[in-house]
PDB file of N, CA and C in Angstrom:
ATOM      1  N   UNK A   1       7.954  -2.931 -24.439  1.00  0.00           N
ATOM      2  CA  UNK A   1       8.799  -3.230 -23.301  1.00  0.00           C
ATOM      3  C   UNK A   1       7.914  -3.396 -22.073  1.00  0.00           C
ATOM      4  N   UNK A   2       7.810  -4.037 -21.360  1.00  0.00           N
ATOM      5  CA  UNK A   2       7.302  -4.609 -20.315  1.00  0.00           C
ATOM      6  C   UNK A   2       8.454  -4.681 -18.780  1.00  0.00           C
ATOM      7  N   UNK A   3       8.112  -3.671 -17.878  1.00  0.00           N
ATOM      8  CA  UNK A   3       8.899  -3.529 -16.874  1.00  0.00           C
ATOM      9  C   UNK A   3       8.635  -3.871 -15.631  1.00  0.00           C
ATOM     10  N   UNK A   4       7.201  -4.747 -15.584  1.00  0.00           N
ATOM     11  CA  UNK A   4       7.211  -5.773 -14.720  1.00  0.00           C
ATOM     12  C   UNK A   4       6.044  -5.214 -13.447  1.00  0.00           C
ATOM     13  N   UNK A   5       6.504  -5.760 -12.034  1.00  0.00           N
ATOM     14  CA  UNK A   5       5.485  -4.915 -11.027  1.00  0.00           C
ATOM     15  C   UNK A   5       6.605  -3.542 -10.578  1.00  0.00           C
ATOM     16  N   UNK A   6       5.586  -2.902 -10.140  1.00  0.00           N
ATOM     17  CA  UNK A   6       5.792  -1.695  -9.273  1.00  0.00           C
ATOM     18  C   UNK A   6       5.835  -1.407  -8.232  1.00  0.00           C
ATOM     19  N   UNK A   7       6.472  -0.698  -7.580  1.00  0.00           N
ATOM     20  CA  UNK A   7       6.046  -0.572  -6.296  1.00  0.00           C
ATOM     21  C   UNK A   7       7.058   0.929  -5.520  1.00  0.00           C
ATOM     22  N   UNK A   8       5.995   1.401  -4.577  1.00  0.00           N
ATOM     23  CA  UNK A   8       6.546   2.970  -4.147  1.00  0.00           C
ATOM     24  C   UNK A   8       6.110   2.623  -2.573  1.00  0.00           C
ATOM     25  N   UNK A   9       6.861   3.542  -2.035  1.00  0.00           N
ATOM     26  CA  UNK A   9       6.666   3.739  -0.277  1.00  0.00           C
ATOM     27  C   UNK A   9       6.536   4.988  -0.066  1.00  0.00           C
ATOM     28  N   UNK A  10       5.533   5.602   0.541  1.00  0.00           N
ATOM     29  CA  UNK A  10       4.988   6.512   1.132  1.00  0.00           C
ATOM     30  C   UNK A  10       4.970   6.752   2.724  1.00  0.00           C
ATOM     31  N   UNK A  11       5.389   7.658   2.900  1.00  0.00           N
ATOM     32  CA  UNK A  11       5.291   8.106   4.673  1.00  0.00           C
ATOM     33  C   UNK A  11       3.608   8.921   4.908  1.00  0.00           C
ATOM     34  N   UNK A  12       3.171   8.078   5.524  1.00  0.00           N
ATOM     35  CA  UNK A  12       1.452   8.989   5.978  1.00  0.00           C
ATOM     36  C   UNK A  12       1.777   9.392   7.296  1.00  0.00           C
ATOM     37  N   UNK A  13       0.396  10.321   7.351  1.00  0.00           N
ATOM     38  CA  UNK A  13       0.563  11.142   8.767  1.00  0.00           C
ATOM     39  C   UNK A  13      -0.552   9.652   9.461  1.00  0.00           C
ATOM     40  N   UNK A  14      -1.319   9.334   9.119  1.00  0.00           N
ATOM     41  CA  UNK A  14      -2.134   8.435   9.735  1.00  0.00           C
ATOM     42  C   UNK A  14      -2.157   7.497   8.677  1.00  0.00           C
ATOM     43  N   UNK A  15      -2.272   6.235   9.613  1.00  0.00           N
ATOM     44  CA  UNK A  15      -2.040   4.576   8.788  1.00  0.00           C
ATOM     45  C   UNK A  15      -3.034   3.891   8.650  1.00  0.00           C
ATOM     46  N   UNK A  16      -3.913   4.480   9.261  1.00  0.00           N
ATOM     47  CA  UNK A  16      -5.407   3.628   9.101  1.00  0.00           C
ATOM     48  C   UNK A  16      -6.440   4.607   8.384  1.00  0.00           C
ATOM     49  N   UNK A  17      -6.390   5.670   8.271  1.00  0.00           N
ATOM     50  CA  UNK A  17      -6.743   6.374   7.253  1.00  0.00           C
ATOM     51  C   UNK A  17      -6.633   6.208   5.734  1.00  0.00           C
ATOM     52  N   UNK A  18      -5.153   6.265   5.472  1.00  0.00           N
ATOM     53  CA  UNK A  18      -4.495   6.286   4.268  1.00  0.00           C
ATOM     54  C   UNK A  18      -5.073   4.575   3.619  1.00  0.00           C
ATOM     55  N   UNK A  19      -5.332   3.192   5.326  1.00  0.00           N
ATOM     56  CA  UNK A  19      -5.199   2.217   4.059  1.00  0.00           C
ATOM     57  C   UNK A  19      -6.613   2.176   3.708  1.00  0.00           C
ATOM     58  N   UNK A  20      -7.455   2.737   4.650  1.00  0.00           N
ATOM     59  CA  UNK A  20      -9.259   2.743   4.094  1.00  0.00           C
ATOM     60  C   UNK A  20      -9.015   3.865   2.370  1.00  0.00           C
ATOM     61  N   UNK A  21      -8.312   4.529   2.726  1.00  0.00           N
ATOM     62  CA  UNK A  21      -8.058   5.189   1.351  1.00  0.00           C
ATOM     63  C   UNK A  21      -7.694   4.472  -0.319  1.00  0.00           C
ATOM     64  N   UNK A  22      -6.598   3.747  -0.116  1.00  0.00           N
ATOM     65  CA  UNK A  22      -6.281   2.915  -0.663  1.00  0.00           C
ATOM     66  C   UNK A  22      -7.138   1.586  -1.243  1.00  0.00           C
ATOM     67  N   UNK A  23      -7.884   0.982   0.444  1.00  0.00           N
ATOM     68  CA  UNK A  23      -8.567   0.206  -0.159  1.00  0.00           C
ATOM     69  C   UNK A  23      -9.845   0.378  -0.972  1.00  0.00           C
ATOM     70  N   UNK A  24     -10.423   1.560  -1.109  1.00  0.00           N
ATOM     71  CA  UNK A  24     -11.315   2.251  -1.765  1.00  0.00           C
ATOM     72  C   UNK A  24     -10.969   2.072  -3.388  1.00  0.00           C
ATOM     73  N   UNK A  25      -9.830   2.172  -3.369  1.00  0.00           N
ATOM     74  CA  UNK A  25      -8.928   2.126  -4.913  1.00  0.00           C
ATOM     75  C   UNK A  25      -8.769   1.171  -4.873  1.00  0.00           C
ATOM     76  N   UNK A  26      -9.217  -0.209  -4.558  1.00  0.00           N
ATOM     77  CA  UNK A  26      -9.092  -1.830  -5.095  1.00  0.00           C
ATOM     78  C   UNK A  26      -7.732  -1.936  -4.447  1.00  0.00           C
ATOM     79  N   UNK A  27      -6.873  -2.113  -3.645  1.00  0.00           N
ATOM     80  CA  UNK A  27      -5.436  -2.173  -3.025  1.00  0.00           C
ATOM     81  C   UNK A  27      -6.465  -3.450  -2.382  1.00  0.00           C
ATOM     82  N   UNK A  28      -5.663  -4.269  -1.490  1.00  0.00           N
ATOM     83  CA  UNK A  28      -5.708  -5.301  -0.483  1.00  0.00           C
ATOM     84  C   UNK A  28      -4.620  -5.591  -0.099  1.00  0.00           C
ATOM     85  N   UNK A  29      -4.583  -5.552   1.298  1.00  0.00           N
ATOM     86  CA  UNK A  29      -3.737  -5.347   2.688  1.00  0.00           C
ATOM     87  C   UNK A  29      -2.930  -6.777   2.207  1.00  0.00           C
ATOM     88  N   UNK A  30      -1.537  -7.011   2.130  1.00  0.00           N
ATOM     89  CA  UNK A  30      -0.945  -7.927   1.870  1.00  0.00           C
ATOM     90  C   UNK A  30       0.265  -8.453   3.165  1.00  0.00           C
ATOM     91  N   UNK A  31       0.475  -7.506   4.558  1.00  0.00           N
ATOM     92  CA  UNK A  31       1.326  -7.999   5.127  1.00  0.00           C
ATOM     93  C   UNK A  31       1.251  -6.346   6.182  1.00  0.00           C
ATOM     94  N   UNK A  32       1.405  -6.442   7.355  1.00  0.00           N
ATOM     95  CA  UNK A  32       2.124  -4.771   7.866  1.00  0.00           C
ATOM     96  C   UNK A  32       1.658  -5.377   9.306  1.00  0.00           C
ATOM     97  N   UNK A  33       2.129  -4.220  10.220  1.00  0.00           N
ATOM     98  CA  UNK A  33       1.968  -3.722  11.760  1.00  0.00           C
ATOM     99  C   UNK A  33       1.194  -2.558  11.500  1.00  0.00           C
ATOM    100  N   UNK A  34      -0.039  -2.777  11.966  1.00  0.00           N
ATOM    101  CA  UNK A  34      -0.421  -1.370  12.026  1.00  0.00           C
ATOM    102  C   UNK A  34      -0.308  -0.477  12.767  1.00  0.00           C
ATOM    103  N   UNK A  35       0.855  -0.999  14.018  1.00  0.00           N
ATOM    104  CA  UNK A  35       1.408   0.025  14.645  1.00  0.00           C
ATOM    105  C   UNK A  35       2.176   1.053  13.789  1.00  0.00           C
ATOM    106  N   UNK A  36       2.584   0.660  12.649  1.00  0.00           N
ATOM    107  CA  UNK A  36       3.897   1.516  12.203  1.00  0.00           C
ATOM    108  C   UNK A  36       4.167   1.218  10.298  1.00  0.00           C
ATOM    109  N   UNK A  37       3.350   0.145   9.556  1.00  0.00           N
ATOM    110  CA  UNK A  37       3.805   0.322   8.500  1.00  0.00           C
ATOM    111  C   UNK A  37       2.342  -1.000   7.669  1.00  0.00           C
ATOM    112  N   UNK A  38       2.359  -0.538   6.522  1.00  0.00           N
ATOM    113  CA  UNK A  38       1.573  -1.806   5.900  1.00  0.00           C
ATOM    114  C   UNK A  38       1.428  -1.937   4.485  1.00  0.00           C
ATOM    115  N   UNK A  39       1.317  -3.149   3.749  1.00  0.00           N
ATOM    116  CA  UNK A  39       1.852  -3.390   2.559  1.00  0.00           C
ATOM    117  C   UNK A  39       0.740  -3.499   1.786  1.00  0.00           C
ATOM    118  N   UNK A  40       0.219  -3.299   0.761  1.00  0.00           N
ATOM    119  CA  UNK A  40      -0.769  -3.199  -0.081  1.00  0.00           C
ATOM    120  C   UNK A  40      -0.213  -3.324  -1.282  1.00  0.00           C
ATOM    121  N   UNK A  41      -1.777  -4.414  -2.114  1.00  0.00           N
ATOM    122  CA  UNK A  41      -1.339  -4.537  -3.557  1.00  0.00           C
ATOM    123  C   UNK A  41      -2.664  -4.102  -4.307  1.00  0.00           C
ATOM    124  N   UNK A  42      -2.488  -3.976  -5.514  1.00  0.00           N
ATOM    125  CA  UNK A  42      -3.378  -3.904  -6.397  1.00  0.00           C
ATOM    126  C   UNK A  42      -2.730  -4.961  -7.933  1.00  0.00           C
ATOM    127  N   UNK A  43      -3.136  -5.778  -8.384  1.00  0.00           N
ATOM    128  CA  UNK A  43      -2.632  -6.172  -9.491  1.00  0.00           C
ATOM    129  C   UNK A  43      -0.852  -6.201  -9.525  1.00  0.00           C
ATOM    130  N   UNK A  44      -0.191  -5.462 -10.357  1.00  0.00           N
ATOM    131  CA  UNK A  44       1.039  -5.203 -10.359  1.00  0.00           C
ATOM    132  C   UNK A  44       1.517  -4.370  -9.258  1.00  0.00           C
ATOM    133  N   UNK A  45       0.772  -3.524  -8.894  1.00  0.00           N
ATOM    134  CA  UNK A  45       1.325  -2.268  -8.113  1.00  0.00           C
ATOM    135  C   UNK A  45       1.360  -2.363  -6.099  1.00  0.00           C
ATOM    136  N   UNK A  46       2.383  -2.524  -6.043  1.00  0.00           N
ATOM    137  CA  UNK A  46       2.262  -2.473  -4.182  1.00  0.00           C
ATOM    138  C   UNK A  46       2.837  -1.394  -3.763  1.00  0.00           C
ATOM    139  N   UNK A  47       2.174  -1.168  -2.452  1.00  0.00           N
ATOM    140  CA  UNK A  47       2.578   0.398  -2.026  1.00  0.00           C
ATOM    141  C   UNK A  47       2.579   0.087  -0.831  1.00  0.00           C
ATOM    142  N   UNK A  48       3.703   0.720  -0.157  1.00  0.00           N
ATOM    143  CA  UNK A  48       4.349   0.191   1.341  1.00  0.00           C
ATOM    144  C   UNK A  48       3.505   1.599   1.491  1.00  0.00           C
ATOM    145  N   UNK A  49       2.650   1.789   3.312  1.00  0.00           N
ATOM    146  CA  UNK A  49       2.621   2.674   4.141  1.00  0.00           C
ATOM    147  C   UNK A  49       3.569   2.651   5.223  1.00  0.00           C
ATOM    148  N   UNK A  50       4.113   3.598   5.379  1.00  0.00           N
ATOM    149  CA  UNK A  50       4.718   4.187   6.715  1.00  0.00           C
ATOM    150  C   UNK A  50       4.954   5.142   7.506  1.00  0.00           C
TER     151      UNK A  50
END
């Protein structure tokens, strides 16, 4: 069975932290404000910061 992409949203205390975090783990920045939220993918998996 094959259930396709993924994707989860997370609330961080800091947004520019969390996406140097992320991008460490192969993620790339796909869309956000970095005032307040930002979208990251890896392959199947995207993960909203906010």
């Amino acid at each position: 069975m094959q259930l396709g992409n993924f994707s989860v949203s997370l609330a961080v205390k800091d947004l520019k932290a969390s996406m140097a975090f992320y991008q460490k783990l192969g993620f790339t920045s796909q869309m956000g404000d970095l005032g307040g939220w930002a979208i990251l993918q890896n392959g199947p998996v995207t993960i909203g910061l906010f």
